[in-house]
N, C-alpha and C. Protein backbone atom coordinates (compact mmCIF):
# COMPACT_ATOMS: atom_id res chain seq x y z
N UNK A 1 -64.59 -110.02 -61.36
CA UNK A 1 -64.83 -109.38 -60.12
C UNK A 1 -66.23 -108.78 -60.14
N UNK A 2 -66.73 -108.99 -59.11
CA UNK A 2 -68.57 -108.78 -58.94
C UNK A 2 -68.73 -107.81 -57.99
N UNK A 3 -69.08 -106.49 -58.23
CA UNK A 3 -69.54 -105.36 -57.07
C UNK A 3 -70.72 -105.66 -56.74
N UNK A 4 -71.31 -105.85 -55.77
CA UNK A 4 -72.61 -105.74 -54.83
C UNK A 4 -72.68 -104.57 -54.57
N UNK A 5 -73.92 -103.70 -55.38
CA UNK A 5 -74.22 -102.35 -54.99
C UNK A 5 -75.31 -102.62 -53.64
N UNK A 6 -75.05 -101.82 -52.84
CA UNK A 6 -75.93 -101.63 -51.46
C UNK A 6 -77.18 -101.16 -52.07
N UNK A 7 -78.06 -101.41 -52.08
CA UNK A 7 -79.54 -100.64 -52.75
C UNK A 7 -79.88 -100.04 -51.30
N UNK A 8 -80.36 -98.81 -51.29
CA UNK A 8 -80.78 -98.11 -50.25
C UNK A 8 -82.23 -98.54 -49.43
N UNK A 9 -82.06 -98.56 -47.90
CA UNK A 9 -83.13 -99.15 -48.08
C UNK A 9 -84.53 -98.37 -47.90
N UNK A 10 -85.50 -99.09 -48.85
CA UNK A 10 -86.86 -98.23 -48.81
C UNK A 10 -87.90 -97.87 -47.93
N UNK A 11 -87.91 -96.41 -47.39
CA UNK A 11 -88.29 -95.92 -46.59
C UNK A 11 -89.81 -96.11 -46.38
N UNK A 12 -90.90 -96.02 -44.93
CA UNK A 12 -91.95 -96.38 -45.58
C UNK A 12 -92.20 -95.94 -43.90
N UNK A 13 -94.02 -96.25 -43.23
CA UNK A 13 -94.57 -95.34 -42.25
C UNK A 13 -93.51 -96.97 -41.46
N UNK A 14 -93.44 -95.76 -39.89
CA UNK A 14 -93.54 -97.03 -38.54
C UNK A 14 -95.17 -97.04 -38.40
N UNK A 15 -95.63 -98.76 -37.83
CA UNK A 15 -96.67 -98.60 -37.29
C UNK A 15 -97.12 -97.90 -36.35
N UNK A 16 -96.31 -97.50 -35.34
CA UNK A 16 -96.93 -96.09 -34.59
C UNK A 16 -97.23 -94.47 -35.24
N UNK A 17 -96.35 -94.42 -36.07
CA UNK A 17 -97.04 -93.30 -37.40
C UNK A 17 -98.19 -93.59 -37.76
N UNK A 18 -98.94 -95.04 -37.83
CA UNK A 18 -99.70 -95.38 -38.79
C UNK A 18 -100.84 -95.41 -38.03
N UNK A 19 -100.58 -95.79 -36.59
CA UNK A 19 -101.53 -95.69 -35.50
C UNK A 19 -102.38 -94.11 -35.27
N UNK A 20 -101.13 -93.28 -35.11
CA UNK A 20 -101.72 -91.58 -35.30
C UNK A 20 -102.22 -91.46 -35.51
N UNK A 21 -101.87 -91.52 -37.60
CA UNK A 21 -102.58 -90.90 -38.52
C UNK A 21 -104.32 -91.39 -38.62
N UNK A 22 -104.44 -93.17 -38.22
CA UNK A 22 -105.36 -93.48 -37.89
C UNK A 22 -106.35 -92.56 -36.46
N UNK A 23 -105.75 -92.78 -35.61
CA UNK A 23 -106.19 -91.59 -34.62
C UNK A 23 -106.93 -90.26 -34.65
N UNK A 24 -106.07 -89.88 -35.28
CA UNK A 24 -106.65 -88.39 -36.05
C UNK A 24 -107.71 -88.62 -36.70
N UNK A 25 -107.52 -89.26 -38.05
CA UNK A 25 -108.80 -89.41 -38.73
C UNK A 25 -109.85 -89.61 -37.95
N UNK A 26 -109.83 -90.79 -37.15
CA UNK A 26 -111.24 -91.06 -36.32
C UNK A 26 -111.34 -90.10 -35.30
N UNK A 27 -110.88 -88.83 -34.97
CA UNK A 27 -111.45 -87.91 -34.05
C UNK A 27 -111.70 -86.64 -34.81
N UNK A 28 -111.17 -86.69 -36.21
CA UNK A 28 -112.01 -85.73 -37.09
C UNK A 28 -113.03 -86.68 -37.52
N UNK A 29 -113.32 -87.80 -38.14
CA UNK A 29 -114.91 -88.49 -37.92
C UNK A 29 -115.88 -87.91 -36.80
N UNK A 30 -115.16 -88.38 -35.68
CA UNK A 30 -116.25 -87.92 -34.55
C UNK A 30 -116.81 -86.75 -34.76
N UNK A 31 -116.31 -85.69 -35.11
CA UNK A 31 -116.36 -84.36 -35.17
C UNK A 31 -117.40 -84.36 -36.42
N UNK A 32 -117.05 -84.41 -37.28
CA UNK A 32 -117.78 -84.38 -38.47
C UNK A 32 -119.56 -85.16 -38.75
N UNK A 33 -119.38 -86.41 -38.03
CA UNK A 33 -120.37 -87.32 -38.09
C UNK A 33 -121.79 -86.29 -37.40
N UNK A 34 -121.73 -86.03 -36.53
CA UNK A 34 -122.81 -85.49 -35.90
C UNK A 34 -123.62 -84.17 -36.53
N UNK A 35 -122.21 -83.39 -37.08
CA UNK A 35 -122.48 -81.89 -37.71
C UNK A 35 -123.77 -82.41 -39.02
N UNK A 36 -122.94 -83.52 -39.31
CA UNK A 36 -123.77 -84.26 -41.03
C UNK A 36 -125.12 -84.10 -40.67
N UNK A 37 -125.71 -84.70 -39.46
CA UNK A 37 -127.10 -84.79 -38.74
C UNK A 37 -128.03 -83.41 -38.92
N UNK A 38 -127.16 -82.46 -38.25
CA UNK A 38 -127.84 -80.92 -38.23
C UNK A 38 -127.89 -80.61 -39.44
N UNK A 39 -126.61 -80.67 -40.73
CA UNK A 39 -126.99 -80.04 -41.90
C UNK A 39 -128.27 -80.81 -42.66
N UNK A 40 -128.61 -82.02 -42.17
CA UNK A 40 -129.62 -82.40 -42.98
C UNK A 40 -130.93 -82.27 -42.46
N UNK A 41 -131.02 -82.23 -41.36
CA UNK A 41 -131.91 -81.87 -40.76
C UNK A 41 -132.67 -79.97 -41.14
N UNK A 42 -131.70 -79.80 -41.48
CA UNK A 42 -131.33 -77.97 -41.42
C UNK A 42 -132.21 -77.90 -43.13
N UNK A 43 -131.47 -78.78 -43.82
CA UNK A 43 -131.97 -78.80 -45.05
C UNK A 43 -133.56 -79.23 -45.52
N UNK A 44 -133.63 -80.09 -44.72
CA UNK A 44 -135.14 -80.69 -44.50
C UNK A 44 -135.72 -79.58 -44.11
N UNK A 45 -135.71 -79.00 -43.26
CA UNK A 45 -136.87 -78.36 -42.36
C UNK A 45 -136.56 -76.83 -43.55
N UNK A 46 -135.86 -76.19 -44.47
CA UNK A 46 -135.69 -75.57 -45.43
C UNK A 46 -136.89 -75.77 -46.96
N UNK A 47 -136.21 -76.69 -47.00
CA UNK A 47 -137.35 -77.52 -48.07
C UNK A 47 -138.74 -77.44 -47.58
N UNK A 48 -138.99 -77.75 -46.66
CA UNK A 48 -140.50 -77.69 -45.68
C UNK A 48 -140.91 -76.21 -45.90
N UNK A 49 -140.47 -75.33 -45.83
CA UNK A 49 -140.48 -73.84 -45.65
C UNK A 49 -140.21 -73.08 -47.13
N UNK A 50 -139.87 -73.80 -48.14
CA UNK A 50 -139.98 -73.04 -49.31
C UNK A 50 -141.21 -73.72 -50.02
N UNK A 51 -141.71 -75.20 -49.72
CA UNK A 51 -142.74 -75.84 -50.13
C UNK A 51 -144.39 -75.09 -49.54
N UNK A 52 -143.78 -74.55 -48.45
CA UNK A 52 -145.14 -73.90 -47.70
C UNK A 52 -145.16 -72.81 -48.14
N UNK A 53 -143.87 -71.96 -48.56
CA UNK A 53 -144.40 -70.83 -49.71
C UNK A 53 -144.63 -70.87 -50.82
N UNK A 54 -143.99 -71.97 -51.76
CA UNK A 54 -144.76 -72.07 -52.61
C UNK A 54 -146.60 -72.32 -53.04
N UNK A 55 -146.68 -73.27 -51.81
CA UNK A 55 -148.34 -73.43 -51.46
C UNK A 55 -149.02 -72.03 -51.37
N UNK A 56 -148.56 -71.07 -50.41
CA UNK A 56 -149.10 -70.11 -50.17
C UNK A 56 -148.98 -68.98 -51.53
N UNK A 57 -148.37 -69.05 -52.15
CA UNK A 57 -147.92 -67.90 -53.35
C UNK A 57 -149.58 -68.67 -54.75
N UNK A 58 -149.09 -70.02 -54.43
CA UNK A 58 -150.07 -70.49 -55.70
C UNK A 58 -151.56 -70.46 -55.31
N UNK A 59 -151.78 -70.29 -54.04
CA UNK A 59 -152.97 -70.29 -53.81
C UNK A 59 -153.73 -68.18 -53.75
N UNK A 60 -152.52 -67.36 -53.53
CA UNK A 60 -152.67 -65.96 -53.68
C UNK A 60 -153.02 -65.78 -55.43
N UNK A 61 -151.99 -66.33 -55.93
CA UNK A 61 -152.07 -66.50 -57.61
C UNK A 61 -153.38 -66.91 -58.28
N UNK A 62 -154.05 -67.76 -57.83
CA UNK A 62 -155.42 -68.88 -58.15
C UNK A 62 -156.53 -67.67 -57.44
N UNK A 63 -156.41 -66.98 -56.55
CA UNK A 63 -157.12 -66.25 -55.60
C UNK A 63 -157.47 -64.79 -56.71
N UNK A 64 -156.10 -64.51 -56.95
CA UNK A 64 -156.19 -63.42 -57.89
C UNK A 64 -156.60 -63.48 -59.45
N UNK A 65 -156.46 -64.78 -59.61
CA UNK A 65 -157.23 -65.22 -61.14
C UNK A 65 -158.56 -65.24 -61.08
N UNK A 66 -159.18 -65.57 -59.83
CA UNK A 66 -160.49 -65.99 -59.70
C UNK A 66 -161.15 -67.25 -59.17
N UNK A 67 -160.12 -68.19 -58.95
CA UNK A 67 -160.36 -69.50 -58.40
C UNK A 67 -159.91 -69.73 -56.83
N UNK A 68 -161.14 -69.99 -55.89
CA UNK A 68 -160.43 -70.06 -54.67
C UNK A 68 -160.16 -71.35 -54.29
N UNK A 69 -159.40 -71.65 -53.62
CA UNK A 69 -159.15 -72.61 -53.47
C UNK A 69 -159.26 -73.33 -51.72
N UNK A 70 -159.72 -72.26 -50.91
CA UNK A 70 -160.01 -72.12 -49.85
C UNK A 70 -161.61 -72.58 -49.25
N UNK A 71 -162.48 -71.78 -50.35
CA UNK A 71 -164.41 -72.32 -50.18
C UNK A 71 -164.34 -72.89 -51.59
N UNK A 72 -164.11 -73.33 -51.98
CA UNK A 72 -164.25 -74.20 -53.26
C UNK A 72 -164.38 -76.10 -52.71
N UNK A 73 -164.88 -76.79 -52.73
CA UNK A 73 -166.78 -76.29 -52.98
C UNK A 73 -167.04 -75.87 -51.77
N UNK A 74 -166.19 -76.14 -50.52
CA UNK A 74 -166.88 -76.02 -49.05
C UNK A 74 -165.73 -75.35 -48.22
N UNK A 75 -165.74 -74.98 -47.57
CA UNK A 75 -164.58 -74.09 -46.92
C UNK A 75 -163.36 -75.63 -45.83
N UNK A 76 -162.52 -75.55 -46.09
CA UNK A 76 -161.75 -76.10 -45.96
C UNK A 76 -160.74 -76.11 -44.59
N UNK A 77 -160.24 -77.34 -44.29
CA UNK A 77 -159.66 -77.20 -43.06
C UNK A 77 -158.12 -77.05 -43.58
N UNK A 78 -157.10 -77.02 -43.12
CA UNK A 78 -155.71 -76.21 -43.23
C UNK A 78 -155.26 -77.71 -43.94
N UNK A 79 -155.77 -78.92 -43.39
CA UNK A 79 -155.05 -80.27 -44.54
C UNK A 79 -155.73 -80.30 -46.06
N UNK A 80 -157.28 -79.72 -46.07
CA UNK A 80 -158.21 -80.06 -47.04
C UNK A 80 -157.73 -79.01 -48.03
N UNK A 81 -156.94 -77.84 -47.45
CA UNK A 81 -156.82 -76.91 -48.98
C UNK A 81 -155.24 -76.73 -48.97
N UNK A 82 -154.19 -77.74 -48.46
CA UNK A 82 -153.66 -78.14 -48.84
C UNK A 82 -153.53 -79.24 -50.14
N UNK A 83 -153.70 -80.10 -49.84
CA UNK A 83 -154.26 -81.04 -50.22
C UNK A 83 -154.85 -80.56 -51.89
N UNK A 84 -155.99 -79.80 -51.70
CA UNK A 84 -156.60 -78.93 -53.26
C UNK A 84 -155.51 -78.11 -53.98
N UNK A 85 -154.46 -77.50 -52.84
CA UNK A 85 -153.69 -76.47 -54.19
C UNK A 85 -152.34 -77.75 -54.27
N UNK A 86 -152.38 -78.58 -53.71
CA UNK A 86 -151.21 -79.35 -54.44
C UNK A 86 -151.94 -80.34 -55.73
N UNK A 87 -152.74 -80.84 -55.18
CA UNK A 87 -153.61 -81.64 -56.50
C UNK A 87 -153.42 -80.62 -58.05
N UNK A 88 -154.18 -79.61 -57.34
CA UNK A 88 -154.35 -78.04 -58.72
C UNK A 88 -155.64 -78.18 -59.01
N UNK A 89 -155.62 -77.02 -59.67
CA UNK A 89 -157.30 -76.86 -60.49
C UNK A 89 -156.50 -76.03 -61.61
N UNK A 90 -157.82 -75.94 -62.66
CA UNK A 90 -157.72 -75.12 -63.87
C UNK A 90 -158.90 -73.92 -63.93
N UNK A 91 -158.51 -72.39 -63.95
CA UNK A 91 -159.52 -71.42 -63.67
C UNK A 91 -160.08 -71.85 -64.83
N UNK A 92 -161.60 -72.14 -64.74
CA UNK A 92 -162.64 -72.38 -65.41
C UNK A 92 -163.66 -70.85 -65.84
N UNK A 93 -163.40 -69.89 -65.59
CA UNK A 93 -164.44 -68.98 -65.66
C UNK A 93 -164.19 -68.31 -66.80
N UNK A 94 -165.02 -68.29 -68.42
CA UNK A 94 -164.64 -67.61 -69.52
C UNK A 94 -164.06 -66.42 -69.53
N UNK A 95 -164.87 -65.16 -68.61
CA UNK A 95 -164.70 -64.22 -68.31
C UNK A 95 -162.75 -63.31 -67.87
N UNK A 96 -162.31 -64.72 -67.37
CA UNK A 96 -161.28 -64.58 -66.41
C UNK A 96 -160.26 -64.79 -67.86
N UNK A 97 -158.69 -63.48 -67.37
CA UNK A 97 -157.62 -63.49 -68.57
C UNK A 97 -157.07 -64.96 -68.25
N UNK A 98 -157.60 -65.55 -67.01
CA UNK A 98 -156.13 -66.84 -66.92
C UNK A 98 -157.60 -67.92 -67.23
N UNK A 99 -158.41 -67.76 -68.10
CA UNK A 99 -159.28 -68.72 -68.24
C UNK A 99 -158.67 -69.80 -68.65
N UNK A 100 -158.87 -71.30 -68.07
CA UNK A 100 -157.61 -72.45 -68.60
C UNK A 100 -155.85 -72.81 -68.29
N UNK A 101 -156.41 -71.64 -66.96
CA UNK A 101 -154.77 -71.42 -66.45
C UNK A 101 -154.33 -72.14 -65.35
N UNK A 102 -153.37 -73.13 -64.91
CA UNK A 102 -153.14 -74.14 -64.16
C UNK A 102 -152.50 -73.58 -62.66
N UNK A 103 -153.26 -73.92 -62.10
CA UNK A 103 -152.65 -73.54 -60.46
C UNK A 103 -152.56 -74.45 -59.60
N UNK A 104 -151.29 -75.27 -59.56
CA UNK A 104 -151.04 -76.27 -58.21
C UNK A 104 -149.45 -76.76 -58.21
N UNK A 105 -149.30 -77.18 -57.36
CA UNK A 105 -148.12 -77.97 -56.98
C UNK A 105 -148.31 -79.74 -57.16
N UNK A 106 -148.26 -80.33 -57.91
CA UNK A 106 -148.87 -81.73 -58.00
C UNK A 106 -147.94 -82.42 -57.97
N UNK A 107 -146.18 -82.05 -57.27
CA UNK A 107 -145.25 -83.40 -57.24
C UNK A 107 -144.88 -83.37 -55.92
N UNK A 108 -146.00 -82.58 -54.89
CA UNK A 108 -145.38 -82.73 -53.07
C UNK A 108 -145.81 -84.42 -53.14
N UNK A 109 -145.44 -85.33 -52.39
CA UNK A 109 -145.72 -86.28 -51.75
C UNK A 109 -146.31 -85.94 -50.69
N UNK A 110 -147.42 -86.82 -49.53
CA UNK A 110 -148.19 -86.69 -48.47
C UNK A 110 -147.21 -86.22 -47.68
N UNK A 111 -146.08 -86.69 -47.44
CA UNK A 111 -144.86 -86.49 -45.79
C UNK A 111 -144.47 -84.70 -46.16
N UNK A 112 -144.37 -84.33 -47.34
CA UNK A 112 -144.24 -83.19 -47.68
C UNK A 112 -145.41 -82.18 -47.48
N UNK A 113 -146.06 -82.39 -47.78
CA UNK A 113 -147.31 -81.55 -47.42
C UNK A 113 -147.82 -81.50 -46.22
N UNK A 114 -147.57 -82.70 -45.42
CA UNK A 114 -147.75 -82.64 -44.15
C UNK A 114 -147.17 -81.66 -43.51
N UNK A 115 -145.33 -81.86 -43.74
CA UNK A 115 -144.62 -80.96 -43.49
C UNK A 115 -144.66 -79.43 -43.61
N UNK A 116 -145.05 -79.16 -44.93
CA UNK A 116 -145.12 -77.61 -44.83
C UNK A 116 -146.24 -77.26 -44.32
N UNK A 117 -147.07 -78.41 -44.70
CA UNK A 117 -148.38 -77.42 -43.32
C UNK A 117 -148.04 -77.02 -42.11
N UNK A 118 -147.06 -76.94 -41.42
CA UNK A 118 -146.96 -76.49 -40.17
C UNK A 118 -146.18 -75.50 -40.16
N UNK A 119 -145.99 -75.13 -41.98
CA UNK A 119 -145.56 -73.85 -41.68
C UNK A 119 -147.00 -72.77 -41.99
N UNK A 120 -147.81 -73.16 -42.79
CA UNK A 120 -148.61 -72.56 -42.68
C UNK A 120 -149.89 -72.28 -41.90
N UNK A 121 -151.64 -71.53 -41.80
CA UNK A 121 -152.48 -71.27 -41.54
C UNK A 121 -153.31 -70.54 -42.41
N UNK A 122 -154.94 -70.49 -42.20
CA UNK A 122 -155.66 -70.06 -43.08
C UNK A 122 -156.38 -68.88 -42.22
N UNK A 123 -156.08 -67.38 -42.43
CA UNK A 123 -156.54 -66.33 -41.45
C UNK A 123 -157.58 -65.30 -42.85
N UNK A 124 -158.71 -65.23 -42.39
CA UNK A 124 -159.15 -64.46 -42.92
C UNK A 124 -159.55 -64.79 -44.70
N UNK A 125 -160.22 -66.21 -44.84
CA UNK A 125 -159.87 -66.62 -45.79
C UNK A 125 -158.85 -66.46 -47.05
N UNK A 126 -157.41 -66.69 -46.19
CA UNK A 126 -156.06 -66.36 -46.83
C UNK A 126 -155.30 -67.62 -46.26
N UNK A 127 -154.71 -67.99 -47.36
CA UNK A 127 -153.82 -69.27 -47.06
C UNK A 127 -152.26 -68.76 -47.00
N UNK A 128 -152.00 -68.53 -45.53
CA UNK A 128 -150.85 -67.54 -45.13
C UNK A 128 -149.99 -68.42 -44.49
N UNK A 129 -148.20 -67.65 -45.48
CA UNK A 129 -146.84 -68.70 -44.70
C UNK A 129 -146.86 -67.91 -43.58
N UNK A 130 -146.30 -68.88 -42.46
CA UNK A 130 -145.79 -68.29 -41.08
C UNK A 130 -144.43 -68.90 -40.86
N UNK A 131 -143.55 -67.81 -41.02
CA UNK A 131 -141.77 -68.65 -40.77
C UNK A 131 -141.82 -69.41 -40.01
N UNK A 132 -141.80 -69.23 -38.92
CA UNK A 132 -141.91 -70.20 -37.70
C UNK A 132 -140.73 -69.98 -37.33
N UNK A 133 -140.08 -68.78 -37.40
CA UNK A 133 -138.54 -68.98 -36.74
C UNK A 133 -138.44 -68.92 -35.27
């Protein structure tokens, strides 16, 4: 004598469950996709603004050692002494404690330097950040 056990049967989504859950997801996508845009954007234009203080801090630093970087050799337009404190110089003057002392930023790329230049200006032969908020 042979029992046939009933095996229960295995439960699993309806395709209209499956449709939903699909649903949902793609209207939290929607939601999400666009926000992605602003945070990177947000982040970019951040980076731009700590690169333009860094420019401006290394060129106060080089200023206060003794090396300007502003009339060095000729007085400079807001791209041209960019441009000089990212390259760098080395204070050359014996006299000076940072004699041999390195002042620049030398890993901006051009799109970067472009960029933080517009956070900065040169007032009063001073290479000054401006938030720009």
């Amino acid at each position: 004598m042979t029992t046939d056990q009933i095996l229960p049967r295995a439960r699993g989504f309806s395709l209209v469950e499956m449709l939903v859950v699909i649903a949902v997801i793609g209207i939290l996508a929607a939601i999400a996709v666009p926000n992605i845009g602003r945070i990177n954007a947000a982040a970019e234009n951040s980076k731009d603004r700590r690169n333009a203080q860094q420019l401006a801090s290394i060129c106060s630093a080089a200023a206060a050692a003794g090396y300007d970087f502003i009339n060095t050799p000729t007085t400079g337009t807001l791209s041209t002494v960019v441009q000089r404190v990212s390259t760098g110089a080395t204070v050359a003057d014996l006299t000076s404690p940072f004699y041999n002392q390195y002042f620049g930023l030398p890993n901006l790329s051009t799109n970067e330097r472009t960029s933080a230049s517009s956070y900065l200006s040169i007032a009063n032969g001073i290479l000054t950040y401006n938030a720009g908020f």
